[in-house]
Structures are given as C-alpha cells and as structure tokens.
N, C-alpha and C. Protein backbone atom coordinates (compact mmCIF):
# COMPACT_ATOMS: atom_id res chain seq x y z
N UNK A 1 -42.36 -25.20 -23.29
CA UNK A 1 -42.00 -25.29 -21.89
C UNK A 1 -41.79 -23.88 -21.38
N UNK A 2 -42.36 -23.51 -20.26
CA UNK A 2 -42.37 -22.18 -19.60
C UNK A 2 -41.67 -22.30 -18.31
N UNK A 3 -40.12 -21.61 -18.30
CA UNK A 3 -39.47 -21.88 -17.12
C UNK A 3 -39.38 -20.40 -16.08
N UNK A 4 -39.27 -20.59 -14.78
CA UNK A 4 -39.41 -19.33 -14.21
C UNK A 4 -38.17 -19.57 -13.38
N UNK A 5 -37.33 -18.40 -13.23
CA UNK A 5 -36.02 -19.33 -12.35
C UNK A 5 -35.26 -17.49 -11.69
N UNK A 6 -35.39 -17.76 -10.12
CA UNK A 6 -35.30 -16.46 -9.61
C UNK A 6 -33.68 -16.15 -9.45
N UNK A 7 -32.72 -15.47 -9.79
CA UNK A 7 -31.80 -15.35 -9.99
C UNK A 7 -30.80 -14.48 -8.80
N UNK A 8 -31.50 -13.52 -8.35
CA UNK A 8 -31.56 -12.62 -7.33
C UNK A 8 -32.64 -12.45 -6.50
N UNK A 9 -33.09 -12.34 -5.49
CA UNK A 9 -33.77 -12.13 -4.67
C UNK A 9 -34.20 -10.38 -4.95
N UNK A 10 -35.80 -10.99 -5.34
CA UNK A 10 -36.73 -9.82 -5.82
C UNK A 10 -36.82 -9.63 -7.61
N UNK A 11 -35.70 -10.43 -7.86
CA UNK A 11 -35.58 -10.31 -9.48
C UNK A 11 -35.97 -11.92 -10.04
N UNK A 12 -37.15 -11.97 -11.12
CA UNK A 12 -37.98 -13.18 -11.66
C UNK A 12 -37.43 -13.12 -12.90
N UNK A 13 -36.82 -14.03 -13.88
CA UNK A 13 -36.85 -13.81 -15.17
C UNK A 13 -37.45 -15.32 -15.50
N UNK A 14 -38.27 -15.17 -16.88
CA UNK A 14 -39.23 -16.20 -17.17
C UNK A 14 -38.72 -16.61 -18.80
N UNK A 15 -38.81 -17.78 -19.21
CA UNK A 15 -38.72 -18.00 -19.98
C UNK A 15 -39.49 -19.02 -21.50
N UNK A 16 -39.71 -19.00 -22.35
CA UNK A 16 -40.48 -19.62 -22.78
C UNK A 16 -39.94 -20.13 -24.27
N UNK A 17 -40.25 -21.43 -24.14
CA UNK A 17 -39.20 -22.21 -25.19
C UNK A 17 -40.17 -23.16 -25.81
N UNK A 18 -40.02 -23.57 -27.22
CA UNK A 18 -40.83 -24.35 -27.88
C UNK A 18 -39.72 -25.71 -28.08
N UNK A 19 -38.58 -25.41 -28.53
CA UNK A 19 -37.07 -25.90 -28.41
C UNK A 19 -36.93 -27.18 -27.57
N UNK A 20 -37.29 -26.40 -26.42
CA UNK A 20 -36.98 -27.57 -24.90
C UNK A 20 -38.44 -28.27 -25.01
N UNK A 21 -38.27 -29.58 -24.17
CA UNK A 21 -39.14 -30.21 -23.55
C UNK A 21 -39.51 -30.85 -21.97
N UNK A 22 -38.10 -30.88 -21.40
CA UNK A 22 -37.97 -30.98 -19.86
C UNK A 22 -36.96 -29.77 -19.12
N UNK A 23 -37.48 -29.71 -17.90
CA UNK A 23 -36.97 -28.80 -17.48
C UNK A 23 -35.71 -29.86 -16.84
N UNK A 24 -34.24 -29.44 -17.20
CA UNK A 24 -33.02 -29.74 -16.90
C UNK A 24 -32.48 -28.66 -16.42
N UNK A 25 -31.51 -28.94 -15.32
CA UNK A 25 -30.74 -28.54 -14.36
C UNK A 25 -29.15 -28.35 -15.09
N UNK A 26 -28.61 -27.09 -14.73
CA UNK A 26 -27.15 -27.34 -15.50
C UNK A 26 -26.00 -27.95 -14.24
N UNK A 27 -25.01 -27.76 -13.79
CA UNK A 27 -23.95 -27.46 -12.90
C UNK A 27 -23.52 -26.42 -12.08
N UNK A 28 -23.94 -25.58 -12.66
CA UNK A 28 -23.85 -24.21 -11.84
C UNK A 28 -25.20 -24.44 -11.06
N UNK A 29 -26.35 -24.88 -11.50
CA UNK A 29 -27.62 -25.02 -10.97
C UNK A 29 -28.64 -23.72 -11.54
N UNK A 30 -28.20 -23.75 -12.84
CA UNK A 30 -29.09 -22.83 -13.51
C UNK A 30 -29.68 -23.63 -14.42
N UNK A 31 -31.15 -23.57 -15.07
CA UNK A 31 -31.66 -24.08 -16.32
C UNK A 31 -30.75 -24.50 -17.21
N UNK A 32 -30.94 -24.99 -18.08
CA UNK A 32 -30.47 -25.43 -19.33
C UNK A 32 -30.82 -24.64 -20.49
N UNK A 33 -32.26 -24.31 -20.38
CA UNK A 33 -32.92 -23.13 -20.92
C UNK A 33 -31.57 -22.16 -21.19
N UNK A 34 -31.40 -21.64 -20.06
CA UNK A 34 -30.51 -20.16 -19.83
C UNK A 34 -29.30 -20.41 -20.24
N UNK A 35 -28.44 -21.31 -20.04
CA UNK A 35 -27.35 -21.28 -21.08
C UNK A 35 -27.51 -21.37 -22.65
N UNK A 36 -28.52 -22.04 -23.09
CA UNK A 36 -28.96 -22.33 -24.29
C UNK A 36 -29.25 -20.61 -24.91
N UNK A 37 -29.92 -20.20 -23.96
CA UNK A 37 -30.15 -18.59 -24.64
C UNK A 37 -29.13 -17.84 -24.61
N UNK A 38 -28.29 -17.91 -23.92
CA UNK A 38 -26.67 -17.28 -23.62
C UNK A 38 -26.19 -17.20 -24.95
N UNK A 39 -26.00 -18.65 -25.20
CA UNK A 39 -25.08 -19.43 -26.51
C UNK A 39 -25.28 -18.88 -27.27
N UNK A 40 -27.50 -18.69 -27.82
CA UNK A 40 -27.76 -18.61 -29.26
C UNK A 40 -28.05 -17.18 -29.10
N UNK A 41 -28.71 -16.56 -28.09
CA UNK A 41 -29.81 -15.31 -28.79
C UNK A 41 -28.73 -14.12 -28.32
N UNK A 42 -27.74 -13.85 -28.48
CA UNK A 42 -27.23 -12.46 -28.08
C UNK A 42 -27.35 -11.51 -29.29
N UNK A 43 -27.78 -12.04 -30.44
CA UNK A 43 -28.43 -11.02 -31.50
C UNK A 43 -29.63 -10.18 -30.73
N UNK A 44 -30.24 -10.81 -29.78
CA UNK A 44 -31.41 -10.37 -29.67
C UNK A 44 -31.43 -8.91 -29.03
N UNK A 45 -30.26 -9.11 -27.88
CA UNK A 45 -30.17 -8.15 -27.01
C UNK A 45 -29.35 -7.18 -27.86
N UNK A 46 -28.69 -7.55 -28.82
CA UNK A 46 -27.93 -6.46 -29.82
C UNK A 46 -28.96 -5.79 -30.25
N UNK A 47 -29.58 -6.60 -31.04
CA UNK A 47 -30.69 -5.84 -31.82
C UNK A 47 -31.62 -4.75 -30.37
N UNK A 48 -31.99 -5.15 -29.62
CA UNK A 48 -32.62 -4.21 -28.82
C UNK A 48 -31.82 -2.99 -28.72
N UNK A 49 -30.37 -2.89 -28.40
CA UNK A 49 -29.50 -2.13 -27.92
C UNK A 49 -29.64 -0.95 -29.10
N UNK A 50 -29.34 -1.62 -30.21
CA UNK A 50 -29.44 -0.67 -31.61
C UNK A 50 -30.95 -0.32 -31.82
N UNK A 51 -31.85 -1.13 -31.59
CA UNK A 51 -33.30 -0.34 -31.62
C UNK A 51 -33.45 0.66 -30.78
N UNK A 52 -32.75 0.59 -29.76
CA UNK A 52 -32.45 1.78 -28.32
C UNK A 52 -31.96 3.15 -28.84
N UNK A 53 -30.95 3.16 -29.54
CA UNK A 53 -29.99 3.95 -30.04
C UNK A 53 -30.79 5.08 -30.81
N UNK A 54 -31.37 4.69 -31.68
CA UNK A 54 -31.56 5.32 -32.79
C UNK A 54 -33.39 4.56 -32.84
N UNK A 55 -34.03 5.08 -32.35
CA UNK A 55 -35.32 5.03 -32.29
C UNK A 55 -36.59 5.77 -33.31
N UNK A 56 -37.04 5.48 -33.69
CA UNK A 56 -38.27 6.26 -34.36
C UNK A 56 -39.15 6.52 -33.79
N UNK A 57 -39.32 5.94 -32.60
CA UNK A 57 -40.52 5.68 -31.65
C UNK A 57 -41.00 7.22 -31.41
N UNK A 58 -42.33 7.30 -31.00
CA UNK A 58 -43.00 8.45 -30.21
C UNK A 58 -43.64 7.70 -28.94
N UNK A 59 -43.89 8.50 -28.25
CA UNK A 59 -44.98 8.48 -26.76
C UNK A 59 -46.31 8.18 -27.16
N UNK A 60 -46.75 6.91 -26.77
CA UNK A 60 -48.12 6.71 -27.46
C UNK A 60 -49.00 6.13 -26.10
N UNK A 61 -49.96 5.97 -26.40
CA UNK A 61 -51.14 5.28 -25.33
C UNK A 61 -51.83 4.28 -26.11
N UNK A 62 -51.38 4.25 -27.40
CA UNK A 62 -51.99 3.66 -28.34
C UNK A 62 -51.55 2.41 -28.73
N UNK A 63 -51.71 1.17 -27.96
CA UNK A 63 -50.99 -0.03 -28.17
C UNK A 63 -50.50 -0.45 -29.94
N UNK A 64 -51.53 -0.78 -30.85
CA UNK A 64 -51.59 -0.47 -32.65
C UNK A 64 -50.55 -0.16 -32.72
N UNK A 65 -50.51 1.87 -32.23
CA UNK A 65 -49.37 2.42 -32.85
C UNK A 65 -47.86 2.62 -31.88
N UNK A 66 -48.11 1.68 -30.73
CA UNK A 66 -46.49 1.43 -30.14
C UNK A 66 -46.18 0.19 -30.91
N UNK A 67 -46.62 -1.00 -31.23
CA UNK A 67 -46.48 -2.65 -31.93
C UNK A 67 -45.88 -1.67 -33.35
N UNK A 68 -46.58 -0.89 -34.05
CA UNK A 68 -46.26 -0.61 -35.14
C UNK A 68 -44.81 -0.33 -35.37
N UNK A 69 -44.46 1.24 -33.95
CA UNK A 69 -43.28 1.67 -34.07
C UNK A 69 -42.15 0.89 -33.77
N UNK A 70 -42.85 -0.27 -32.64
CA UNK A 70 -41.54 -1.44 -32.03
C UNK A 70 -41.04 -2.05 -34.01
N UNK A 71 -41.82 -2.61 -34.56
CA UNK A 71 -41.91 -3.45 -35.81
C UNK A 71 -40.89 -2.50 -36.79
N UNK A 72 -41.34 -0.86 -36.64
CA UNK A 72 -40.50 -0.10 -37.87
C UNK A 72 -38.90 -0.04 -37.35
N UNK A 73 -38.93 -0.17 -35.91
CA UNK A 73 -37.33 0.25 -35.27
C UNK A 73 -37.01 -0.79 -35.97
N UNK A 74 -37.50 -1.82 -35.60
CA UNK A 74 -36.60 -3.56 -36.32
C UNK A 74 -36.05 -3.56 -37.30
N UNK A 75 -36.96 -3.44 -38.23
CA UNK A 75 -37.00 -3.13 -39.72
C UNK A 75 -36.08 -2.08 -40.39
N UNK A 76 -36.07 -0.75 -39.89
CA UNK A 76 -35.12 -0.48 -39.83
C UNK A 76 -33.66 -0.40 -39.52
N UNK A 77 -33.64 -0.79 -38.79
CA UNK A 77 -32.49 -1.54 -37.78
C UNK A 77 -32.00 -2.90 -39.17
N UNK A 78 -32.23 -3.74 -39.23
CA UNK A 78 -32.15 -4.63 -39.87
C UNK A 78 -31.85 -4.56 -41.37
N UNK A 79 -32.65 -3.34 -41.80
CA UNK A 79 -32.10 -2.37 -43.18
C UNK A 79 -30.93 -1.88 -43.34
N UNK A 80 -30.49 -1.22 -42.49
CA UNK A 80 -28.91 -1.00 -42.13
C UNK A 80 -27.86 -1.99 -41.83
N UNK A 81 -28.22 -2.87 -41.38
CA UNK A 81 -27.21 -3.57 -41.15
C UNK A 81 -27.06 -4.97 -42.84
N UNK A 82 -28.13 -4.77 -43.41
CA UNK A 82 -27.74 -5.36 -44.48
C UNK A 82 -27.07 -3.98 -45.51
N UNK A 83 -27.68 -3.17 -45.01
CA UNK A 83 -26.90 -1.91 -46.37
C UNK A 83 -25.31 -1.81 -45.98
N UNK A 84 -25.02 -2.04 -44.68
CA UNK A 84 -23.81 -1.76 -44.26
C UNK A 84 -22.98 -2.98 -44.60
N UNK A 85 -23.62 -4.22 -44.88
CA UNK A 85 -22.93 -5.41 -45.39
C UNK A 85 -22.66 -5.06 -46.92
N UNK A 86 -23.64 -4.31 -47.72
CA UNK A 86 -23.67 -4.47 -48.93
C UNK A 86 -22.72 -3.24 -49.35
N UNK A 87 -23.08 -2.08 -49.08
CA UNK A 87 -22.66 -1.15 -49.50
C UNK A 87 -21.86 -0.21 -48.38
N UNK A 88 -21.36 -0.82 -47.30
CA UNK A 88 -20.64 -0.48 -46.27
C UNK A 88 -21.01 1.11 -45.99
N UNK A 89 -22.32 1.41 -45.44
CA UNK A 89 -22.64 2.70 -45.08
C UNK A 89 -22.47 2.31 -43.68
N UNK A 90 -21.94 3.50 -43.17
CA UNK A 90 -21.89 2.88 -41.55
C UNK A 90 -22.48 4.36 -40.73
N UNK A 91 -22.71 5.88 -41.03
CA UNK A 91 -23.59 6.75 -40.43
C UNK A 91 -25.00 6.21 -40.61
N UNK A 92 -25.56 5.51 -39.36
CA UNK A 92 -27.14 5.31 -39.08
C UNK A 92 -28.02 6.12 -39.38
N UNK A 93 -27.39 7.39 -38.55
CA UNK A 93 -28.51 8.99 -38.37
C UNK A 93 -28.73 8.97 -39.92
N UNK A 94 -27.61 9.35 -40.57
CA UNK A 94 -27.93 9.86 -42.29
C UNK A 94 -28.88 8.46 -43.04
N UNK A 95 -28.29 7.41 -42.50
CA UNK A 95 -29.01 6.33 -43.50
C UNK A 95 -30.69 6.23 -43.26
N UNK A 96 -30.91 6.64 -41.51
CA UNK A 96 -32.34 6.73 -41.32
C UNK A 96 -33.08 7.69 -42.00
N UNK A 97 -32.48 8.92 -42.20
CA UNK A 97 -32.84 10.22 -42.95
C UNK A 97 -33.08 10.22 -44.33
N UNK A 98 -32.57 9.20 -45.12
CA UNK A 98 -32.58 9.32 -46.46
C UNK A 98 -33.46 8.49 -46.96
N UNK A 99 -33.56 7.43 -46.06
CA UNK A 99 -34.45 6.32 -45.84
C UNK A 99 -35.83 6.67 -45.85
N UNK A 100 -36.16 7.24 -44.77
CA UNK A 100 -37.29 8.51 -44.22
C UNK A 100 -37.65 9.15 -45.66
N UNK A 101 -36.59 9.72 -46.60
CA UNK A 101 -37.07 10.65 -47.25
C UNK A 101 -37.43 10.22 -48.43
N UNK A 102 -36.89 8.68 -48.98
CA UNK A 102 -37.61 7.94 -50.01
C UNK A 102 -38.76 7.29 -49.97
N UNK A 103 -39.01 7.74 -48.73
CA UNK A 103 -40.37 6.50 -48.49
C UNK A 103 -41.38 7.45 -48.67
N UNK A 104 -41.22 8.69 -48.09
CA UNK A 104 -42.54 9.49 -48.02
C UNK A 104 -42.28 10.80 -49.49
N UNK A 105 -41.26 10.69 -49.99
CA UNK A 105 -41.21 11.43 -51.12
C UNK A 105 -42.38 11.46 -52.54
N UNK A 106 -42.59 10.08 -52.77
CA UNK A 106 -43.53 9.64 -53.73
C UNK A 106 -45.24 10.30 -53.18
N UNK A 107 -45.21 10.20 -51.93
CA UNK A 107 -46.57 10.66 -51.07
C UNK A 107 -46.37 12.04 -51.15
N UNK A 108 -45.37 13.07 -51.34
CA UNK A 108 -45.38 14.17 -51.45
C UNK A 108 -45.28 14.88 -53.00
N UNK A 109 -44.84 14.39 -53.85
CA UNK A 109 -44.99 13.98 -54.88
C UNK A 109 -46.22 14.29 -55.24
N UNK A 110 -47.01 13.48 -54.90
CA UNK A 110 -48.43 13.20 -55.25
C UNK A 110 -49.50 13.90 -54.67
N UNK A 111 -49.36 14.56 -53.34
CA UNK A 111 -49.95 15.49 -53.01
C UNK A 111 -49.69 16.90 -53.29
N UNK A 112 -48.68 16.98 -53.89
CA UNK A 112 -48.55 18.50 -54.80
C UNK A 112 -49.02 18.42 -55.73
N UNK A 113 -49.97 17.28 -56.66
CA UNK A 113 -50.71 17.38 -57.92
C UNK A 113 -52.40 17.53 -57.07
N UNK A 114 -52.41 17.58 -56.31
CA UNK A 114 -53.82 17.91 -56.01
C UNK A 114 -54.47 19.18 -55.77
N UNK A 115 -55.66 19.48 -56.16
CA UNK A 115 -56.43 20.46 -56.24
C UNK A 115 -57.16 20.96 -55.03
N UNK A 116 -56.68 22.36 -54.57
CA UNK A 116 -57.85 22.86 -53.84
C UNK A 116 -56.50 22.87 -52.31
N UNK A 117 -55.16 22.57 -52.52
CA UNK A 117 -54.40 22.73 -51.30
C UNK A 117 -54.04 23.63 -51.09
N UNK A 118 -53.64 24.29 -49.62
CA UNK A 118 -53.03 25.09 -49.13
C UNK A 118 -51.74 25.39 -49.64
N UNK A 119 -51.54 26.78 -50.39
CA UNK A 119 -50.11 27.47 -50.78
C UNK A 119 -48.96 27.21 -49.94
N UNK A 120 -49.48 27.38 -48.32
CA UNK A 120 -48.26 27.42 -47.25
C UNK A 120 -47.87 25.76 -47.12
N UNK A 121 -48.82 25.00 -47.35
CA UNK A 121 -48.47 23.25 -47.25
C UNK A 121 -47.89 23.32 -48.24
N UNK A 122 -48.48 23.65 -49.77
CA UNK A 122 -47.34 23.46 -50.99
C UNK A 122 -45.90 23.71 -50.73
N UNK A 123 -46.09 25.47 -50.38
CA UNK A 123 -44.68 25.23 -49.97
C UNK A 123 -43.70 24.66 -48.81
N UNK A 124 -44.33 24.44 -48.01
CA UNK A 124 -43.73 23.40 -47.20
C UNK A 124 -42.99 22.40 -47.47
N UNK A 125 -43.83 21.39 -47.78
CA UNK A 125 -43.93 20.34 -49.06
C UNK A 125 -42.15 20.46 -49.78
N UNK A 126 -42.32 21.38 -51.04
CA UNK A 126 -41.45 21.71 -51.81
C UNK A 126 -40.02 21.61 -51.05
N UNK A 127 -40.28 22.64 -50.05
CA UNK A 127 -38.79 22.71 -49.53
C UNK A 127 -38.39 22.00 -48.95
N UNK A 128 -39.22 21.07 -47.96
CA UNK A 128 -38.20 19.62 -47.66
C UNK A 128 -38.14 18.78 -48.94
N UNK A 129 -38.36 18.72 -49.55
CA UNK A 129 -37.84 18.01 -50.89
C UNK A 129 -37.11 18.44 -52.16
N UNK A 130 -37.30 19.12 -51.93
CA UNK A 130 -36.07 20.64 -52.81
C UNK A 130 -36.53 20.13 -53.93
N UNK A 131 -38.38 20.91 -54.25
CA UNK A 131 -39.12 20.40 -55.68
C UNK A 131 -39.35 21.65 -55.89
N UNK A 132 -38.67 22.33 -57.15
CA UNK A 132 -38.89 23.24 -57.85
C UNK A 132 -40.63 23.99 -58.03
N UNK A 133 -41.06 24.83 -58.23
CA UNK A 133 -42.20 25.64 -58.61
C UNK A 133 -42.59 25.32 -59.99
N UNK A 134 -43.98 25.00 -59.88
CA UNK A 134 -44.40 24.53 -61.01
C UNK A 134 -44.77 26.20 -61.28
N UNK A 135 -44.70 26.44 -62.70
CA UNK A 135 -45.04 27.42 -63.29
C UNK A 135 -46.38 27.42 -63.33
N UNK A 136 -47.24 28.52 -63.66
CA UNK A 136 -48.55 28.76 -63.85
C UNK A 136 -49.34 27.96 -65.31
N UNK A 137 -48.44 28.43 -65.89
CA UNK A 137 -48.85 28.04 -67.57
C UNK A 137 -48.83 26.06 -67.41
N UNK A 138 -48.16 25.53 -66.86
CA UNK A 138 -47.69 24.03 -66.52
C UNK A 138 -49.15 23.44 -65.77
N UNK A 139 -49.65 24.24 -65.52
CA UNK A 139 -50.80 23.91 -64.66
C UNK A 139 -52.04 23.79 -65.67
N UNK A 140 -52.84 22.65 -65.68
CA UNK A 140 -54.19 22.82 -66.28
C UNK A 140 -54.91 24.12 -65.85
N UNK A 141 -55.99 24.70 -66.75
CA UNK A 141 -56.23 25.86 -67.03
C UNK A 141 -57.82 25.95 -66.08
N UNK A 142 -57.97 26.58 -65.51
CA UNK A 142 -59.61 26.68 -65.01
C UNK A 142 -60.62 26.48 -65.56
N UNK A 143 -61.45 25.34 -65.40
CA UNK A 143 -62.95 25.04 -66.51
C UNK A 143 -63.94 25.11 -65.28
N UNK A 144 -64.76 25.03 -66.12
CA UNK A 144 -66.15 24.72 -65.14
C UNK A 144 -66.20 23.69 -64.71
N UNK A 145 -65.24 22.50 -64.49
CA UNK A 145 -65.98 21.31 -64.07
C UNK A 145 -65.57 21.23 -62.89
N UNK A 146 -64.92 22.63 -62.14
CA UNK A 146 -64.98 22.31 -60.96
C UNK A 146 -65.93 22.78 -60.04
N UNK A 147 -66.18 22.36 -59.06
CA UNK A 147 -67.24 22.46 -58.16
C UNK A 147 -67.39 23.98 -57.43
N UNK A 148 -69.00 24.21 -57.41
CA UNK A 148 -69.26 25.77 -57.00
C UNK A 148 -68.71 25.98 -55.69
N UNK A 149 -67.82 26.49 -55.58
CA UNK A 149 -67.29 27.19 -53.74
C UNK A 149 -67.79 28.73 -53.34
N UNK A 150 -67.16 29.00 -52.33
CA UNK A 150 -67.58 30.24 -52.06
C UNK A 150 -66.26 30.78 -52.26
N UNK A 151 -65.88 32.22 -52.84
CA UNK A 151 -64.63 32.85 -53.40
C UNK A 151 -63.64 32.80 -51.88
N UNK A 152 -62.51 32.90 -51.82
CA UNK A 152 -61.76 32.71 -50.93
C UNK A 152 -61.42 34.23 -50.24
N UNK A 153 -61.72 35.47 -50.98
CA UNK A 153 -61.41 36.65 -50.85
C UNK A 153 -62.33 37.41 -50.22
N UNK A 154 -63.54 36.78 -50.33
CA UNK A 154 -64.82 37.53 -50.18
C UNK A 154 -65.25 37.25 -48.34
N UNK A 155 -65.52 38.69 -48.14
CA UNK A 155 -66.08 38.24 -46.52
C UNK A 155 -67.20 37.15 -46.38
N UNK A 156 -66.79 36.61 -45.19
CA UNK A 156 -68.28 35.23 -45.23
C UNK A 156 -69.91 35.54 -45.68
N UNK A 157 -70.44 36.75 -45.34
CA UNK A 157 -71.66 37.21 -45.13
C UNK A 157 -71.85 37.20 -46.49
N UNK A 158 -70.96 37.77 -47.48
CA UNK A 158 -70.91 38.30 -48.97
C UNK A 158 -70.42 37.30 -49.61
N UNK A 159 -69.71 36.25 -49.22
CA UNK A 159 -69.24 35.31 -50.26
C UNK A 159 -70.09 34.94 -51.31
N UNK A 160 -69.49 35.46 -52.86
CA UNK A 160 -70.01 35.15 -53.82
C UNK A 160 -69.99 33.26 -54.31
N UNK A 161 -70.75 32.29 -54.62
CA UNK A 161 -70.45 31.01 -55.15
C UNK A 161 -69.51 31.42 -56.63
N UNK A 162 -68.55 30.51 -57.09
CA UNK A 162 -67.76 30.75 -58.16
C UNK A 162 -67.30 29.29 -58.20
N UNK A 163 -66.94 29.04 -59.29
CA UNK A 163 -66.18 27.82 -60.40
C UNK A 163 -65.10 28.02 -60.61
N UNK A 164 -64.71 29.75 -60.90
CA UNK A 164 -63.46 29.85 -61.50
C UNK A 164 -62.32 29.43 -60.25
N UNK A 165 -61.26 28.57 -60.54
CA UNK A 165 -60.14 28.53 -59.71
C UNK A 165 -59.02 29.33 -60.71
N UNK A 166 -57.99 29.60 -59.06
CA UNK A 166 -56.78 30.38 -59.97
C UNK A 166 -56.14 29.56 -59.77
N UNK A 167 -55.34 29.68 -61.54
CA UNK A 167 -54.73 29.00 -62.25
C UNK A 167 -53.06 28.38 -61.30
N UNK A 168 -52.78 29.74 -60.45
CA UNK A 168 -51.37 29.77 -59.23
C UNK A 168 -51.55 28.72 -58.27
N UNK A 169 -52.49 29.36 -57.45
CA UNK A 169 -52.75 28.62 -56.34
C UNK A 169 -54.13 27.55 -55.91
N UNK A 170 -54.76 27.00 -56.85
CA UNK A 170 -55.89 26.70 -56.78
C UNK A 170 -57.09 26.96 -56.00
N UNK A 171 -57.09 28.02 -55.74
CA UNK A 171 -58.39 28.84 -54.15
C UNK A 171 -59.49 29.30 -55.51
N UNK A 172 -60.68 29.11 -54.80
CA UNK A 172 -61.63 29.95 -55.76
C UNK A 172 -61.69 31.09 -55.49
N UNK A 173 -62.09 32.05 -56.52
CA UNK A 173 -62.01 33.53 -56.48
C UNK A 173 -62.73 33.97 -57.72
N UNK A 174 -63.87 34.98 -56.88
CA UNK A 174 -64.78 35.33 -57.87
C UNK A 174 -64.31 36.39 -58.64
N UNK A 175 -65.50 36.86 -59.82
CA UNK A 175 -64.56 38.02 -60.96
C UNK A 175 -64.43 39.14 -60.16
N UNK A 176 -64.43 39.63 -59.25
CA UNK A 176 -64.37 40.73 -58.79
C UNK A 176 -62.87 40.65 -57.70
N UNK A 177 -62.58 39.71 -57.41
CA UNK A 177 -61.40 39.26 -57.15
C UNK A 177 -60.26 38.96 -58.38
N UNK A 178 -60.67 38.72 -59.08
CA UNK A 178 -59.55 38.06 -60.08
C UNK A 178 -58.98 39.20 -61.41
N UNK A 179 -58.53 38.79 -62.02
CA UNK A 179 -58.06 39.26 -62.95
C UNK A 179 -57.62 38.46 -64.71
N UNK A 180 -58.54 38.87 -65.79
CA UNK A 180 -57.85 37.70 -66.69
C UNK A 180 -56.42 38.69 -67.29
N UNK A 181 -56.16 37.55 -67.96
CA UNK A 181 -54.72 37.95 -68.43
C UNK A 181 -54.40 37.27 -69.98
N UNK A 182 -53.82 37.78 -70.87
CA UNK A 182 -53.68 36.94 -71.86
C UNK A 182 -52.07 36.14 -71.96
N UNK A 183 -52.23 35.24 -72.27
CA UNK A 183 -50.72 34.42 -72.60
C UNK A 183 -49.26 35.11 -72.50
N UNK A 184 -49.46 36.01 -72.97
CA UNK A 184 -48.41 37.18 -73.52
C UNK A 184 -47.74 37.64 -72.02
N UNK A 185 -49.13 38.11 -71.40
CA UNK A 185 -49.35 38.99 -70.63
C UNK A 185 -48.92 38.07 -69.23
N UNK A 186 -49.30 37.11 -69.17
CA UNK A 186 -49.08 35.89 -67.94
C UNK A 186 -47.35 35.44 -67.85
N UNK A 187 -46.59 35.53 -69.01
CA UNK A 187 -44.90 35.32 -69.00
C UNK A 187 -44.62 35.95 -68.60
C-alpha cells in the first residue's frame, strides 16, 4: 500500500508499506500508516543521524559508488554499535580508524611483496603501517627470469635493455649503472 498524506502545505511525505492493506484514518486524522512508523522505525532515523555524523562518504556522480558508500556508512555504523555492546568501545572516530586500518592492511601487506614498485609508494606504504624495512639480503636475489626492460638510469635515447634488477629497490639497471658486491661486502 502506497500512502501520500500532505502534512503542511507545500510539504508531501509518501509512504510505502507491505505491512498495511487499507488505507485507515487515525483520530487526529492522520494515517494509521504514520503512527505505526512513529511506534516502530525510530531506529531508522537514529541510524541515519549516526550515518550523518561520522560519514565515509565522498562527492560522487557515480550512482554504483554513492549505493556503495550509503551501504559502508550502515555497516559501519552497525559495527560499532555491536562492538560497543560487546566490548564497550564508545570513541567512533578511533573505532572507524582502526577498522579502516585492518581492512586494508593485508592489501598493503601484499603489495609490498611485489616486483617492479615504486621506492616512494613502498615507503609510503610502510609508514602508515609502521612495517619495518625489509633488508636487502631478505629479498630474493636477481635472475634472469625477469623480463628485458630498459635500465632506469639510462637517458631514453640510450637506454640500454637489461634483466638485471636491484636487489634494494627492484628498478632495472644496466652494468654500467650498477655495482656487484660480495656478501661480506653488502652487510
């Protein structure tokens, strides 16, 4: 049942109920509908109020990714208020933050084992997660099975093709760039 019931002059609020089946009149001369939603749904408008508060949302044009962010406020929202039942955390800001930082930690994690990334993203990376420096020696060693690039050092016109990656930062760099070193010599 879809009720429409004008409350103020210029102001429409509409309603839509699976619940009801006739449209009934109360005493005041409002729906039946509308007290019924009074009674039950004031979670609803809570929950909006706290999705208000403390938002994740960005500015989008992108319907997908506004549905998405409406869905994560909830969810979040709803995460807290069972953690705050369970384990009585009651700072939101910090619980969203830590929250935030377990979810995408494993994804950062995992993109510091990959080959061929940017030093300044590594360290980026690292320091919001306060992940220590992998040592050089900790690192698999340069073989040929990686793919021919052009050296990272070398002007474009002159770029030599090379295999060898360094062992630090994974960039290719031809022998005229590089330097070997023995074990000893690398501690």
């Amino acid at each position: 049942m879809m009720v429409s019931y004008n409350p103020n002059k210029g102001k429409i609020v509409l309603f839509l109920s699976s619940k009801h089946n006739r449209p009934e009149i109360a005493e005041d001369k409002k729906p039946k509908i509308i007290h019924y939603y009074n009674k039950t749904k004031g979670g609803v408008d809570l929950l909006d109020m706290m999705c208000g508060r403390y938002s994740c949302s960005k500015k989008t044009q992108r319907w997908p990714l506004f549905l998405f962010y409406g869905v994560l406020n909830i969810v979040v929202t709803i995460a807290f208020i069972l953690c705050n039942m369970i384990k009585g955390i009651k700072v939101r800001r910090t619980f969203m933050h830590n929250l935030a930082e377990e979810l995408v930690r494993p994804w950062a994690e995992r993109r510091l084992q990959q080959r061929g990334m940017k030093s300044s993203v590594m360290n980026v990376i690292r320091s919001c997660f306060n992940i220590s420096h992998d040592r050089p020696q900790d690192r698999p060693a340069a073989t040929d099975r990686h793919a021919k690039r052009r050296c990272c050092f070398c002007p474009w016109k002159t770029a030599k093709q090379t295999r060898t990656v360094c062992a630090n930062c994974n960039k290719h760099v031809c022998p005229v760039h590089s330097d070997v070193l023995c074990n000893v010599c690398q501690q």
